[in-house]
Protein backbone atom coordinates (compact mmCIF):
# COMPACT_ATOMS: atom_id res chain seq x y z
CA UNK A 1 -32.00 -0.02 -1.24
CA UNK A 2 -29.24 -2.98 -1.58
CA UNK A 3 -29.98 -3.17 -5.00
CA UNK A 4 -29.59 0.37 -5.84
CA UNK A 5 -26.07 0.68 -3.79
CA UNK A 6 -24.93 -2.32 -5.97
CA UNK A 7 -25.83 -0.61 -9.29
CA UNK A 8 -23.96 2.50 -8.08
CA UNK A 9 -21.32 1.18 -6.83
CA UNK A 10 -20.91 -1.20 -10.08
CA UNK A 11 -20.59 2.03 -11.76
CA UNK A 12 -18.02 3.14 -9.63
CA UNK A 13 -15.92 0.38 -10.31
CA UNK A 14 -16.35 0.16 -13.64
CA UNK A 15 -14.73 3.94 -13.68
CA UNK A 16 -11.97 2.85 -11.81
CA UNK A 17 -11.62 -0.36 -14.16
CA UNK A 18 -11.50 -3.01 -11.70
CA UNK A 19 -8.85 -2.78 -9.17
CA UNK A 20 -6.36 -0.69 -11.41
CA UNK A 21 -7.26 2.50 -10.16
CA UNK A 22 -5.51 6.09 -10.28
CA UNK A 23 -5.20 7.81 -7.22
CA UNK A 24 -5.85 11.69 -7.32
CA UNK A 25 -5.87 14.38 -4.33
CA UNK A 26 -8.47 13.48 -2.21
CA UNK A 27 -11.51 15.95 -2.46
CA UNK A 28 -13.29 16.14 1.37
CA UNK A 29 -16.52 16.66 2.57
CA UNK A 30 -18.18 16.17 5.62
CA UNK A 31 -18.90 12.36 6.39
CA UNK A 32 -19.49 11.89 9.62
CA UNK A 33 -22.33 11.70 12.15
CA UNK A 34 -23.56 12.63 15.20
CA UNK A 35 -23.37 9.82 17.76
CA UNK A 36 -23.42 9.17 21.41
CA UNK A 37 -21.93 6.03 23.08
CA UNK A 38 -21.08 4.83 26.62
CA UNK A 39 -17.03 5.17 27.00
CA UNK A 40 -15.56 1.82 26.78
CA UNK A 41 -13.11 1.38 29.84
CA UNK A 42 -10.52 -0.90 27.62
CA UNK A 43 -10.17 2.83 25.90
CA UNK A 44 -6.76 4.95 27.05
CA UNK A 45 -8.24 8.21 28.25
CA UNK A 46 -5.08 9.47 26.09
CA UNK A 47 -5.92 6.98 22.80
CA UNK A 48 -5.90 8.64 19.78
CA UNK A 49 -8.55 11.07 18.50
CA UNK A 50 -9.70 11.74 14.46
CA UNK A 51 -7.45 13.10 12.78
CA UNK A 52 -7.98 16.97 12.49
CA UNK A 53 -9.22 19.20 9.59
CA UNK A 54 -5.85 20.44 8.90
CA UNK A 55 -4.69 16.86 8.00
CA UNK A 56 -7.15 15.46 5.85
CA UNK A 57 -9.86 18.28 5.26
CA UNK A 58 -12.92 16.30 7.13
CA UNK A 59 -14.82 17.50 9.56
CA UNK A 60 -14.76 14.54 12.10
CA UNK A 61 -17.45 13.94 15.41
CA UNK A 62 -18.09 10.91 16.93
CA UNK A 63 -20.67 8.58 15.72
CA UNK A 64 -19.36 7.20 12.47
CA UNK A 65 -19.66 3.95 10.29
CA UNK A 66 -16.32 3.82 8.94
CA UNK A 67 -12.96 4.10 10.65
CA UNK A 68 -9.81 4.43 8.90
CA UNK A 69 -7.10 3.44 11.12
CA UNK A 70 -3.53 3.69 9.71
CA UNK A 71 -0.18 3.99 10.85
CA UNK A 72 2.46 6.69 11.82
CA UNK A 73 2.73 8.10 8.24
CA UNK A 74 0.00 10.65 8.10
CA UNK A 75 -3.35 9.60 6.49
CA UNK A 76 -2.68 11.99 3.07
CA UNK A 77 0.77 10.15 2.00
CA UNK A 78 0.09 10.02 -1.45
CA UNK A 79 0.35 5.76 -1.49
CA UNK A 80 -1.11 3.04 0.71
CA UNK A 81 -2.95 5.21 3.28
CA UNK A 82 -4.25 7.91 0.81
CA UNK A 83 -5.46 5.26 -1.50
CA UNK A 84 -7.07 3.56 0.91
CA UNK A 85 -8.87 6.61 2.23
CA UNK A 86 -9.51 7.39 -1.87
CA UNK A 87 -11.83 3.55 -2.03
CA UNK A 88 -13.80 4.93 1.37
CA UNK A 89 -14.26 8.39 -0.12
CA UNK A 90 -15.57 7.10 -3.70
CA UNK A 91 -17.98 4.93 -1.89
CA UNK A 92 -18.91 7.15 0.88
CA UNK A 93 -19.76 9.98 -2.17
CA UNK A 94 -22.05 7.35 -3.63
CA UNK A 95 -23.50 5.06 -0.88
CA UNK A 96 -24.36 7.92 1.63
CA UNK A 97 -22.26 6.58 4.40
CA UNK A 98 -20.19 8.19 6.76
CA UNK A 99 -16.28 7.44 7.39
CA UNK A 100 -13.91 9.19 9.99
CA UNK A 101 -9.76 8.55 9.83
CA UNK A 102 -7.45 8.00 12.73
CA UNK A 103 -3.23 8.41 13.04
CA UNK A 104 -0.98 6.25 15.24
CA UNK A 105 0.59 8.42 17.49
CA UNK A 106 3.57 5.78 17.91
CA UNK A 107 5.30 2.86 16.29
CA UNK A 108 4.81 0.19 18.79
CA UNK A 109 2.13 -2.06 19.46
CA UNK A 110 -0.15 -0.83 21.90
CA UNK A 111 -0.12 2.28 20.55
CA UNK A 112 -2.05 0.19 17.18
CA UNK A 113 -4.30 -1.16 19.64
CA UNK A 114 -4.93 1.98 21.35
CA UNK A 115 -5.72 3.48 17.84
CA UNK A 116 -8.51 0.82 16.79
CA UNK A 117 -10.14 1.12 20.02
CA UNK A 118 -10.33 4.87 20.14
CA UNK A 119 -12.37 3.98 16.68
CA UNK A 120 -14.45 1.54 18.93
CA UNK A 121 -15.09 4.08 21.16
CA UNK A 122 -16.18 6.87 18.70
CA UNK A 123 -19.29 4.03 17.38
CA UNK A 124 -17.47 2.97 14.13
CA UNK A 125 -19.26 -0.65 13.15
CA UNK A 126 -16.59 -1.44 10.26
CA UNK A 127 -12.84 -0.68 10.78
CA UNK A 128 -10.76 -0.29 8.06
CA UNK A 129 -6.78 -1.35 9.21
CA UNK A 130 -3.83 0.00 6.69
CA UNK A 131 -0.75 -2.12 6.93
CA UNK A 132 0.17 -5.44 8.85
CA UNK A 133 1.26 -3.17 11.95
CA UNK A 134 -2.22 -3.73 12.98
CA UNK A 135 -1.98 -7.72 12.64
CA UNK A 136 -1.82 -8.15 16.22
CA UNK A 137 -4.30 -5.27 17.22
CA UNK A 138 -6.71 -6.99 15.11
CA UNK A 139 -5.74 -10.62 16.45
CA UNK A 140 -6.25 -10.02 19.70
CA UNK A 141 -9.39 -7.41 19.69
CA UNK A 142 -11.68 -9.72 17.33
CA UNK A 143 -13.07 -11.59 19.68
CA UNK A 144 -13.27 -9.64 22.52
CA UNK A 145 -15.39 -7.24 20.05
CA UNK A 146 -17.54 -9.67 17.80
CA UNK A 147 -20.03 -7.29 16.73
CA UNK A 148 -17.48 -4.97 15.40
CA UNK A 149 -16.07 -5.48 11.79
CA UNK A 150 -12.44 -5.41 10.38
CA UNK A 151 -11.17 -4.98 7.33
CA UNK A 152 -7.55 -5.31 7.41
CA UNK A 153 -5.32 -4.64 4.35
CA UNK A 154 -1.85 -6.35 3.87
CA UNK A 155 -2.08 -8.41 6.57
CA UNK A 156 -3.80 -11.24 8.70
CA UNK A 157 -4.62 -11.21 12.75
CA UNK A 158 -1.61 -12.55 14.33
CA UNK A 159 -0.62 -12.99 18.22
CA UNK A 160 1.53 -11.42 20.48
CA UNK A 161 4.23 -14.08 19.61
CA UNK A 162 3.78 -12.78 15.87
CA UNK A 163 2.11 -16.20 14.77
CA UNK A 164 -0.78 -16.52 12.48
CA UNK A 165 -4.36 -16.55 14.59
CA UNK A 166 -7.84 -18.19 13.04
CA UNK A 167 -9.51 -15.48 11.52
CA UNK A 168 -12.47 -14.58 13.18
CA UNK A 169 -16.29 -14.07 10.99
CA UNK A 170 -16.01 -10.12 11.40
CA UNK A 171 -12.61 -9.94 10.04
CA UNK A 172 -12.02 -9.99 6.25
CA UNK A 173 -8.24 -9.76 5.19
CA UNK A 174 -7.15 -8.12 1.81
CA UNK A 175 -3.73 -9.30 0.77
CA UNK A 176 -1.57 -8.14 -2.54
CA UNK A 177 1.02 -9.91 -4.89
CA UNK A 178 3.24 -6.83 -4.71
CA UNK A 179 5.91 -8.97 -6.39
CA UNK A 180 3.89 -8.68 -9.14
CA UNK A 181 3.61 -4.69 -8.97
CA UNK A 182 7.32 -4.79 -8.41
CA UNK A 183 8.28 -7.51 -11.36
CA UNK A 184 6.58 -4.77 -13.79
CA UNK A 185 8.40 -1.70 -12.75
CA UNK A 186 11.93 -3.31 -12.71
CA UNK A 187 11.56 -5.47 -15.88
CA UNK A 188 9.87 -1.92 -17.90
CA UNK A 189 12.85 0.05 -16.24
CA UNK A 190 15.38 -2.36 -17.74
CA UNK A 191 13.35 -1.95 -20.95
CA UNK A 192 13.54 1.75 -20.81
CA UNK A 193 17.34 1.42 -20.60
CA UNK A 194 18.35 2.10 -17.00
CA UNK A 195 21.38 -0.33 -15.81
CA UNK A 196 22.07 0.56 -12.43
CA UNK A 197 19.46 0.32 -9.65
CA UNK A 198 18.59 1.36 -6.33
CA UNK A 199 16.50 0.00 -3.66
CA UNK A 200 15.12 2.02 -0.37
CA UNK A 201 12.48 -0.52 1.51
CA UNK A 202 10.61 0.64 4.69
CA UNK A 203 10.40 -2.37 7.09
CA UNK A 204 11.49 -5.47 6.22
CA UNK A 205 7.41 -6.57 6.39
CA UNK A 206 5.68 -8.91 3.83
CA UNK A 207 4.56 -6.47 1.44
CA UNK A 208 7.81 -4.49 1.31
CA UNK A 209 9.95 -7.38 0.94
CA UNK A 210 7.49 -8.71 -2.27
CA UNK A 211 8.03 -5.40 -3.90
CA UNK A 212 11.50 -6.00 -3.40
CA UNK A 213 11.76 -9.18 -4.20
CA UNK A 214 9.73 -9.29 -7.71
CA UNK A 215 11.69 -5.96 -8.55
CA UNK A 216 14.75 -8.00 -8.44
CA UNK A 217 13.40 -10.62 -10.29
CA UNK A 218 11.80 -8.55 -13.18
CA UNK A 219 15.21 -6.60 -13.54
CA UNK A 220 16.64 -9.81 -14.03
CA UNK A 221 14.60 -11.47 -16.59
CA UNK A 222 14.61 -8.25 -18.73
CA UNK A 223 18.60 -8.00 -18.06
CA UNK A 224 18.84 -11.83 -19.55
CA UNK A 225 17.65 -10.12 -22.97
CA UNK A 226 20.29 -7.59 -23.32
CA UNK A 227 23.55 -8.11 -24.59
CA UNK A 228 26.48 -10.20 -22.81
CA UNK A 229 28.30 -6.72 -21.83
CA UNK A 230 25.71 -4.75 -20.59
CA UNK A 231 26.35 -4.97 -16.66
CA UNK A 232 23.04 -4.53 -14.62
CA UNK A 233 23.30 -4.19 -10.96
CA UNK A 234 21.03 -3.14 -7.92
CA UNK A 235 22.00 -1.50 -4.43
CA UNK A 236 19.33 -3.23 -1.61
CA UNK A 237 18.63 -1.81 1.41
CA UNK A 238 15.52 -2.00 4.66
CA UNK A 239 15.89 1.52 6.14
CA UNK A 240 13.89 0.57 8.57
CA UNK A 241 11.05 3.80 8.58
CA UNK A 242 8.23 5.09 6.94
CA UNK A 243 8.51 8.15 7.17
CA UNK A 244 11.12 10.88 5.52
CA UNK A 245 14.77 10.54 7.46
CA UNK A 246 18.14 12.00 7.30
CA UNK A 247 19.72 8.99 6.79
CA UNK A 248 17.42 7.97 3.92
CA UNK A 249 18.49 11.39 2.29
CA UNK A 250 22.35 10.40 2.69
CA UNK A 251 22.50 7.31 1.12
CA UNK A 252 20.40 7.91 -1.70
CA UNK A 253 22.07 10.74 -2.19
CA UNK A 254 25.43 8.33 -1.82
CA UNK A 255 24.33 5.91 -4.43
CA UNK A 256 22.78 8.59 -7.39
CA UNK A 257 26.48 10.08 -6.81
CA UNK A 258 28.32 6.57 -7.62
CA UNK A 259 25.94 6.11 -10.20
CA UNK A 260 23.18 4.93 -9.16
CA UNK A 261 20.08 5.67 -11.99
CA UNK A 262 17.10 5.20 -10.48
CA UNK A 263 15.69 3.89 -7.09
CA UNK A 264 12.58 2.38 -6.06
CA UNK A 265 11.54 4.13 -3.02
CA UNK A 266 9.06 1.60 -1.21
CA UNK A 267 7.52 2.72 1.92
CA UNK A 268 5.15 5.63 3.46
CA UNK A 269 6.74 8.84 3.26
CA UNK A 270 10.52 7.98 2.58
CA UNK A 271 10.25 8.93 -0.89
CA UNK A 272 10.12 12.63 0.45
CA UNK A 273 13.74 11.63 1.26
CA UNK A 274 14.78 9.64 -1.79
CA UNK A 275 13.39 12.89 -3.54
CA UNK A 276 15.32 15.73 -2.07
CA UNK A 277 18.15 13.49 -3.37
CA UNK A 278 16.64 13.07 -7.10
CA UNK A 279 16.37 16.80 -7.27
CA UNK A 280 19.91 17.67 -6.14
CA UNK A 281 21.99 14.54 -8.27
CA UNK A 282 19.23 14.58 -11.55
CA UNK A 283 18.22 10.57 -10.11
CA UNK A 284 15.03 9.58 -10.74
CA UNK A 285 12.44 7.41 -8.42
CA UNK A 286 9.75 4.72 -9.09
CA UNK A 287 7.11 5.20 -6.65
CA UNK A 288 4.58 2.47 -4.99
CA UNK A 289 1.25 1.32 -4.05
CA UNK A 290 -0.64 4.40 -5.71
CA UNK A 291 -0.03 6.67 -8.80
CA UNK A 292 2.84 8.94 -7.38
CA UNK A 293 3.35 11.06 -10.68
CA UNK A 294 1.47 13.77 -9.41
CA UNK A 295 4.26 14.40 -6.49
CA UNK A 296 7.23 14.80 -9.19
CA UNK A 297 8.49 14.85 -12.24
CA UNK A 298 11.02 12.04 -11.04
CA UNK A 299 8.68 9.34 -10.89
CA UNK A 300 8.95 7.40 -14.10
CA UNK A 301 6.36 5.59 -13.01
CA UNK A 302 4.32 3.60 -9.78
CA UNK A 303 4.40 0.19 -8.54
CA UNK A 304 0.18 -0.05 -8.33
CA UNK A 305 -1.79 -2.36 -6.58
CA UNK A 306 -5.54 -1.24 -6.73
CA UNK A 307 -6.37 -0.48 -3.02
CA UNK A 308 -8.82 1.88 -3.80
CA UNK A 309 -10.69 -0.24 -6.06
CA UNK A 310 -10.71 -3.01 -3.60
CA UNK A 311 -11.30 -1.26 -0.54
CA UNK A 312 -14.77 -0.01 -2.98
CA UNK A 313 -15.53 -3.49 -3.67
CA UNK A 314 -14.84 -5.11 -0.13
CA UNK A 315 -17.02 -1.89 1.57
CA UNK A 316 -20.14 -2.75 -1.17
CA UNK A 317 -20.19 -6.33 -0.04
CA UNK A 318 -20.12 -5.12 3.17
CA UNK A 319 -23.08 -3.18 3.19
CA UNK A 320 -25.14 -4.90 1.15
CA UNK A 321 -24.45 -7.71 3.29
CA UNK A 322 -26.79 -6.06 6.06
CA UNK A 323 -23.86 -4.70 7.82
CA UNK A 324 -21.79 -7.29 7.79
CA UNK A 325 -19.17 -9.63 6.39
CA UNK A 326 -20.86 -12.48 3.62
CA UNK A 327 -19.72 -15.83 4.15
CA UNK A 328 -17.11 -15.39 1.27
CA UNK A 329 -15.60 -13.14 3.15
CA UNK A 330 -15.82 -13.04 6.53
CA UNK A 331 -13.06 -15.13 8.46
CA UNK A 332 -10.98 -15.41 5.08
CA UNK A 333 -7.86 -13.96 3.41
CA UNK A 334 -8.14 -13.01 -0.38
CA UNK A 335 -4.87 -11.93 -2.43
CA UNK A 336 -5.12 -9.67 -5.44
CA UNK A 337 -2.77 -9.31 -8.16
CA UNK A 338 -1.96 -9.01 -12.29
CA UNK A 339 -5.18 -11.81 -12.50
CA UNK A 340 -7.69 -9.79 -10.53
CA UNK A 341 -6.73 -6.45 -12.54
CA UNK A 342 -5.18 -5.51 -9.10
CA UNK A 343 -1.63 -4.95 -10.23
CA UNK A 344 -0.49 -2.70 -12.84
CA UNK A 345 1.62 0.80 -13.90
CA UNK A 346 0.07 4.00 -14.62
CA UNK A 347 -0.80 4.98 -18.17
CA UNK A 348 -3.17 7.84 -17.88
CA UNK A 349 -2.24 10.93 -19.71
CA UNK A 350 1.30 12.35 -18.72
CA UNK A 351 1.71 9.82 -15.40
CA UNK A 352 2.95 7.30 -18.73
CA UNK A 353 6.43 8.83 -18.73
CA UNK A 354 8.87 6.46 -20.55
CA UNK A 355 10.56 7.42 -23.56
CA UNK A 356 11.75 4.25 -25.03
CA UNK A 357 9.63 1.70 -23.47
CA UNK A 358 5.79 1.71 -25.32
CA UNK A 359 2.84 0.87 -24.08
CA UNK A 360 2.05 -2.11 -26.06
CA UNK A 361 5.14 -3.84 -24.66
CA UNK A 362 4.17 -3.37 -21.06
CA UNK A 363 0.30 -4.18 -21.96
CA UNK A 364 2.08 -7.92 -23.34
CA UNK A 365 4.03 -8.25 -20.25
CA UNK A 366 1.03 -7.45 -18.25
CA UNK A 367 -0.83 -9.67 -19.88
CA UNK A 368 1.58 -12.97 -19.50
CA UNK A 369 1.40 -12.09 -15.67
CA UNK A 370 -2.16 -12.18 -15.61
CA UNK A 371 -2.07 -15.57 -18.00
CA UNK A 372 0.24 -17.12 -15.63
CA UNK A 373 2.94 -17.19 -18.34
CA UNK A 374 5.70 -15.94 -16.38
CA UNK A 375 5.58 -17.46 -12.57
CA UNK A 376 7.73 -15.62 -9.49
CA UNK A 377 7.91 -18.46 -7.24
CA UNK A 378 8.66 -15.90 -3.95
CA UNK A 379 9.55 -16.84 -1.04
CA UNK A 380 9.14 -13.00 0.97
CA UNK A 381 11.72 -13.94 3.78
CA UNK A 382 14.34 -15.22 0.69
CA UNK A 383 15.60 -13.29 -1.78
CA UNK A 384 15.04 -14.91 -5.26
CA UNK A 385 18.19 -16.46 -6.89
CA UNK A 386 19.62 -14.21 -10.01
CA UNK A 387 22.36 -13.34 -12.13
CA UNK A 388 22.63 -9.45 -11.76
CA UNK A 389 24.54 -7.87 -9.04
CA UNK A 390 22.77 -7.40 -6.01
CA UNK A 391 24.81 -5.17 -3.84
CA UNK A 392 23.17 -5.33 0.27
CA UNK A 393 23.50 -1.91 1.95
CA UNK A 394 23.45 -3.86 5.49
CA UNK A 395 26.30 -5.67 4.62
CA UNK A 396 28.57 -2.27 3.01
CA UNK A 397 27.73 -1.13 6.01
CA UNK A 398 29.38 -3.93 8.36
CA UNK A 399 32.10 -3.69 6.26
CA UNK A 400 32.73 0.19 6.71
CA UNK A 401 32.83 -0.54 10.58
């Protein structure tokens, strides 16, 4: 039986070619299974329950194998949590196993512990955690549950004090080089002639500040090719949420009006935001984590990093495992990137939307990232040091006051 989930799940992967996957709509089914389990009194009678039909288009009871847990944005956001819910679909259609998804109801911790253990509660053996807001669910619930399993994406178990914990044998962590993602976008967008550049991060968390970062940097080494007068320059700014907001709206609406070309919305749902903006002032967006051509014909393209591939190859090791984590993975960290096929842009049919930049010159840039050719030496809490104009939305906004 191992042996015939391997083969069919090496098939799988091969369609998705590695960890550069495409993420489509997701197409639902009915996954789950009939369970029964003693109520666990750590659970809040109020804790969160599946999401419903409306949502995601499961039918949810409890009893299942797989729990996605993920954050405030809702669980069909067309990037991280979609794409992660995308890996768990493709294997669930070929492994036969059965999956269930779950919503924070708030941003604040508890409320991410609350969610995992309503997942405990409702028999899940292998929870899958979106995001590092669950770094300090998962650090403090892995031991008190050791034979429960945790996959946790972006992120590694951390304490109440925020510091780094030992990670236990039923945790495996999944980490990205997202400043590789965001190197590609902003070095092709400087390719594809666009001078001015915009910036909208969620939280100012690991992975959005490696986008960030590696955008920068990419802009910059494609902006030391041009000529001496062309002027390149980026607006920077943490908005601090997810999800779509007002203020989001106003100042991308603020900077496509001063001229402003194109901004790299990075986080949940903002873009929805950034968007409305795009429409009204003709701006156009780069989107993140999955494929995000689908949602407009702004995008010029996606900042990709493969979570649906490696959530497929992470649940097959699983499973074949007997149920649990190998030694490779279990109590370690593993980063993906350009090297592990991980990282890349979209080029399927019409998601490949620039006009001047070609294919084969991205496909040489992605391939000196993957050689190691060109290094971005990131430190995520520093910005990196270059020549274009970086303009800091905090500090305009210090200034205005």
């Amino acid at each position: 039986m191992k042996k015939k989930i391997i083969m069919l799940i090496t098939m799988l992967i091969f369609m998705v070619s590695a960890c550069s996957a495409r993420t489509a709509p997701a197409e639902e089914a009915d996954h789950t299974q009939q369970g029964e389990q003693e109520a666990d009194e750590n659970v809040p009678s109020d804790a969160p329950a599946p999401e419903n039909e409306e949502n995601s288009g499961e039918n949810r009871k409890s009893g299942v194998r797989i729990a996605l847990v993920t954050d405030v944005s809702s669980v069909m956001d067309s990037g991280f949590n979609q794409a992660a819910l995308k890996g768990i679909q493709t294997y669930s259609d070929g492994a036969g196993v059965f999956y269930s998804s779950y919503s924070t109801q708030t941003d604040a911790p508890e409320a991410y512990r609350d969610t995992v253990l309503a997942a405990i509660q409702d028999n899940a053996e292998l929870i899958v955690c979106v995001g590092s807001h669950f770094e300090q669910a998962v650090g403090e619930l892995q031991d008190d549950y050791e034979d429960i399993y945790f996959l946790l994406l972006d992120g590694v178990p951390r304490d109440s004090a925020d510091e780094e914990v030992t990670i236990a044998p039923n945790v495996h962590c999944m980490t990205y080089r997202e400043e590789e993602a965001g190197y590609l976008v902003g070095y092709m967008a400087v390719v594809e002639g666009y001078r001015k550049f915009g910036f909208i991060g969620g939280e100012p968390l690991p992975a959005v500040k490696g986008y960030g970062h590696g955008y920068l940097q990419g802009i910059d080494d494609a902006a030391a090719l041009l000529e001496d007068d062309e002027e390149v320059s980026v607006e920077y700014w943490y908005a601090d949420t997810f999800s779509p907001d007002k203020h989001v709206e106003e100042v991308s609406a603020e900077w496509y009006q001063t001229g402003t070309e194109i901004i790299f919305a990075c986080g949940g749902s903002l873009y929805q935001s950034v968007l409305l903006s795009a429409e009204e002032y003709d701006g156009k967006l780069i989107g993140v984590d999955a494929d995000q051509s689908g949602i407009s014909e702004r995008f010029l393209t996606s900042a990709t990093k493969g979570i649906d591939a490696s959530v497929i190859v992470a649940l097959d090791e699983f499973f074949a495992s007997g149920k649990k984590w190998p030694d490779k993975l279990g109590g370690q960290a593993v980063s993906y990137g350009a090297k592990e096929k991980c990282v890349s842009l979209p080029v399927q049919g019409t998601a490949w939307r620039f006009q001047t930049a070609t294919t084969n010159e991205y496909l040489q840039l992605l391939t000196r990232l993957r050689s190691g050719d060109i290094q971005i030496p990131i430190d995520k809490d520093t910005p990196p040091r270059i020549a274009i104009e970086v303009i800091y939305y905090e500090q305009q906004e210090e200034e205005d006051s």
